[in-house]
Protein backbone atom coordinates (compact mmCIF):
# COMPACT_ATOMS: atom_id res chain seq x y z
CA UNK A 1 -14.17 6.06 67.28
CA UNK A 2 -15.01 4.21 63.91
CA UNK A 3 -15.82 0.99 65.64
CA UNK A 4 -18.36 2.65 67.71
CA UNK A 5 -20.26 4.18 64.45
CA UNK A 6 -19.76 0.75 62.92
CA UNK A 7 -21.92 -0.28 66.01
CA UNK A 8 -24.60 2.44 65.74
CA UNK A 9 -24.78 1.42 62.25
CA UNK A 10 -25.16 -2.20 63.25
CA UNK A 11 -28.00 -1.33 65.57
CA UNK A 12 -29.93 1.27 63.52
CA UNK A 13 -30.03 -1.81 60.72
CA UNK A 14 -31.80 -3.82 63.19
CA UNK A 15 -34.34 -0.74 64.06
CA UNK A 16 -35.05 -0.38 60.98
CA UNK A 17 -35.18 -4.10 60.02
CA UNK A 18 -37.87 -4.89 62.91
CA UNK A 19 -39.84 -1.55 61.89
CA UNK A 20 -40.23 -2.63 58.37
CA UNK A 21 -42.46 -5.07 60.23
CA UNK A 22 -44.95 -3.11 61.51
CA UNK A 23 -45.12 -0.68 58.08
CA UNK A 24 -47.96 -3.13 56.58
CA UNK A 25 -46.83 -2.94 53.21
CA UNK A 26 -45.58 1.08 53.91
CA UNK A 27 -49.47 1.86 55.07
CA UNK A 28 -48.53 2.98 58.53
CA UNK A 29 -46.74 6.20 58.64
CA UNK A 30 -44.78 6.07 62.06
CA UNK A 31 -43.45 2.80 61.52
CA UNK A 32 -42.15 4.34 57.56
CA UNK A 33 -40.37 7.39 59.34
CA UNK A 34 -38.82 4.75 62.02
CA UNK A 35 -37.25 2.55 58.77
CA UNK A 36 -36.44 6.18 57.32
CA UNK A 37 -34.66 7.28 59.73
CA UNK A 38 -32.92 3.94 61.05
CA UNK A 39 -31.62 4.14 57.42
CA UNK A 40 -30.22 7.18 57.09
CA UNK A 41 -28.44 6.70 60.44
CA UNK A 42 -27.10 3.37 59.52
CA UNK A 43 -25.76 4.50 56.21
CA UNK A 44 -24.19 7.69 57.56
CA UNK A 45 -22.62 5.95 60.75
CA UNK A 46 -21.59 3.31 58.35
CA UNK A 47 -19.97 5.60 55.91
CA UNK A 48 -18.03 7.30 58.47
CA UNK A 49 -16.81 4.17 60.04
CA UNK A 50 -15.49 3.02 56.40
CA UNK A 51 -13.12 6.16 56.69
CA UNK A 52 -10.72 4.24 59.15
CA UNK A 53 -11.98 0.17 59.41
CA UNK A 54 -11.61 -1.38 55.77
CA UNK A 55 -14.83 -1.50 53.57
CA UNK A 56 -14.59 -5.23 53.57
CA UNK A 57 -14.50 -5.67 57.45
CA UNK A 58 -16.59 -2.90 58.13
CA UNK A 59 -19.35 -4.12 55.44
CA UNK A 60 -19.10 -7.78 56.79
CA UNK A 61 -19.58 -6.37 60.48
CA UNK A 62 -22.42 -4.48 59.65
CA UNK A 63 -24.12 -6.94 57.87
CA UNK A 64 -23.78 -9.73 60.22
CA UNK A 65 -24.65 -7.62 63.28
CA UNK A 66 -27.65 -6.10 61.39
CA UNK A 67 -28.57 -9.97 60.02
CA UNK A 68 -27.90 -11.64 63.53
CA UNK A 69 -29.50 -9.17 65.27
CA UNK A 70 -32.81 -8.91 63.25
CA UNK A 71 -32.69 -12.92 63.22
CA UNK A 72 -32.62 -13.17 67.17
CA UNK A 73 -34.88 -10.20 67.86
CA UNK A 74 -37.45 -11.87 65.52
CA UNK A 75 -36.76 -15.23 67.65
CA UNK A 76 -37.66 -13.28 70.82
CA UNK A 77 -39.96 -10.67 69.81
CA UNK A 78 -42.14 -12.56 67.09
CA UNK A 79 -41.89 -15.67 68.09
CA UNK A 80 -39.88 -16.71 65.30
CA UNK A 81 -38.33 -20.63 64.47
CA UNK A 82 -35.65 -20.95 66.68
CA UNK A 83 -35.11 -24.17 65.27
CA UNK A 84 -31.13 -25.62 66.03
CA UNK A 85 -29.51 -24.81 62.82
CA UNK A 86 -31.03 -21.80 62.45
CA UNK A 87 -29.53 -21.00 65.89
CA UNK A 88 -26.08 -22.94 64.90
CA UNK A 89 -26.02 -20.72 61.83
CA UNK A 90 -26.33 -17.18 63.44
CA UNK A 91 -23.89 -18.31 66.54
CA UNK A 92 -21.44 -18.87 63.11
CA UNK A 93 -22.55 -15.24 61.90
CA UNK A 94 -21.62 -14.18 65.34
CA UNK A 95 -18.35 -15.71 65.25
CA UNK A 96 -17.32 -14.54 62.16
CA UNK A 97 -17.89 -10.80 62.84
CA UNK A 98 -16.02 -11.85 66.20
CA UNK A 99 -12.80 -12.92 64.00
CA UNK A 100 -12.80 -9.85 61.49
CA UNK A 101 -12.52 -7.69 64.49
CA UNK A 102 -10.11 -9.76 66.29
CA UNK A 103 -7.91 -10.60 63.20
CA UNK A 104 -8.21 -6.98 61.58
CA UNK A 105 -4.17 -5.88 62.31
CA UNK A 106 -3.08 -2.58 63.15
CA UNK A 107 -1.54 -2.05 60.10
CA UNK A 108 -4.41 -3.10 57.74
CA UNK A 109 -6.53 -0.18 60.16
CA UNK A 110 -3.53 2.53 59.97
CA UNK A 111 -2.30 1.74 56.00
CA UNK A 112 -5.76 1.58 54.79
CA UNK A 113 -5.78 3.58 50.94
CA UNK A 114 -8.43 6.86 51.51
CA UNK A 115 -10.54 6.67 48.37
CA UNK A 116 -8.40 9.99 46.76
CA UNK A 117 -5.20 7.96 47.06
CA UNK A 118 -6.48 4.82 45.18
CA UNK A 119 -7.96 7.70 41.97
């Protein structure tokens, strides 16, 4: 169940990352309750998912997903430089988030310290 907040974190980063877009410097108030609440969202999915995945994988997940996925909806959306290394570089983004989830053991999930047992 963590990995699928981790996810609606992920995505609610890139809703609020593409809103911020359309804010015009915070002038246009739908677009400012859109990043407000694709915030809030992402931070409370992402603080729930942090209870069971480890704060470093989970972090590094959310991040890239929320990067990538800004990066490539800009490319499709916005017309944005899709230029080869630009592409090369998120497709190693993608990987990477790929291989924490893949290489993330079942005992680094089940033994990770709660936040009361490491005070």
């Amino acid at each position: 169940m963590a990995w699928i907040y981790l996810i609606i974190a992920s995505v609610a980063e890139i809703v609020w990352a593409l809103a911020l877009k359309f804010t015009h410097g915070f002038q246009s108030i739908a677009p400012v309750i859109i990043v407000v609440i694709g915030l809030i969202i992402s931070f409370y999915c992402l603080a729930v998912a942090v209870r069971s995945i480890p704060i470093g994988t989970a972090y590094a997940i959310w991040t890239g997903v929320g990067a990538a996925g800004t990066a490539l909806l800009g490319m499709v959306l916005f017309d944005e430089s899709a230029a080869f290394f630009r592409v090369l570089s998120l497709v190693a983004i993608i990987s990477g988030v790929v291989g924490l989830k893949l290489f993330l053991t079942v005992s680094e999930s089940e033994e990770q310290k709660k936040p009361e047992d490491v005070l």
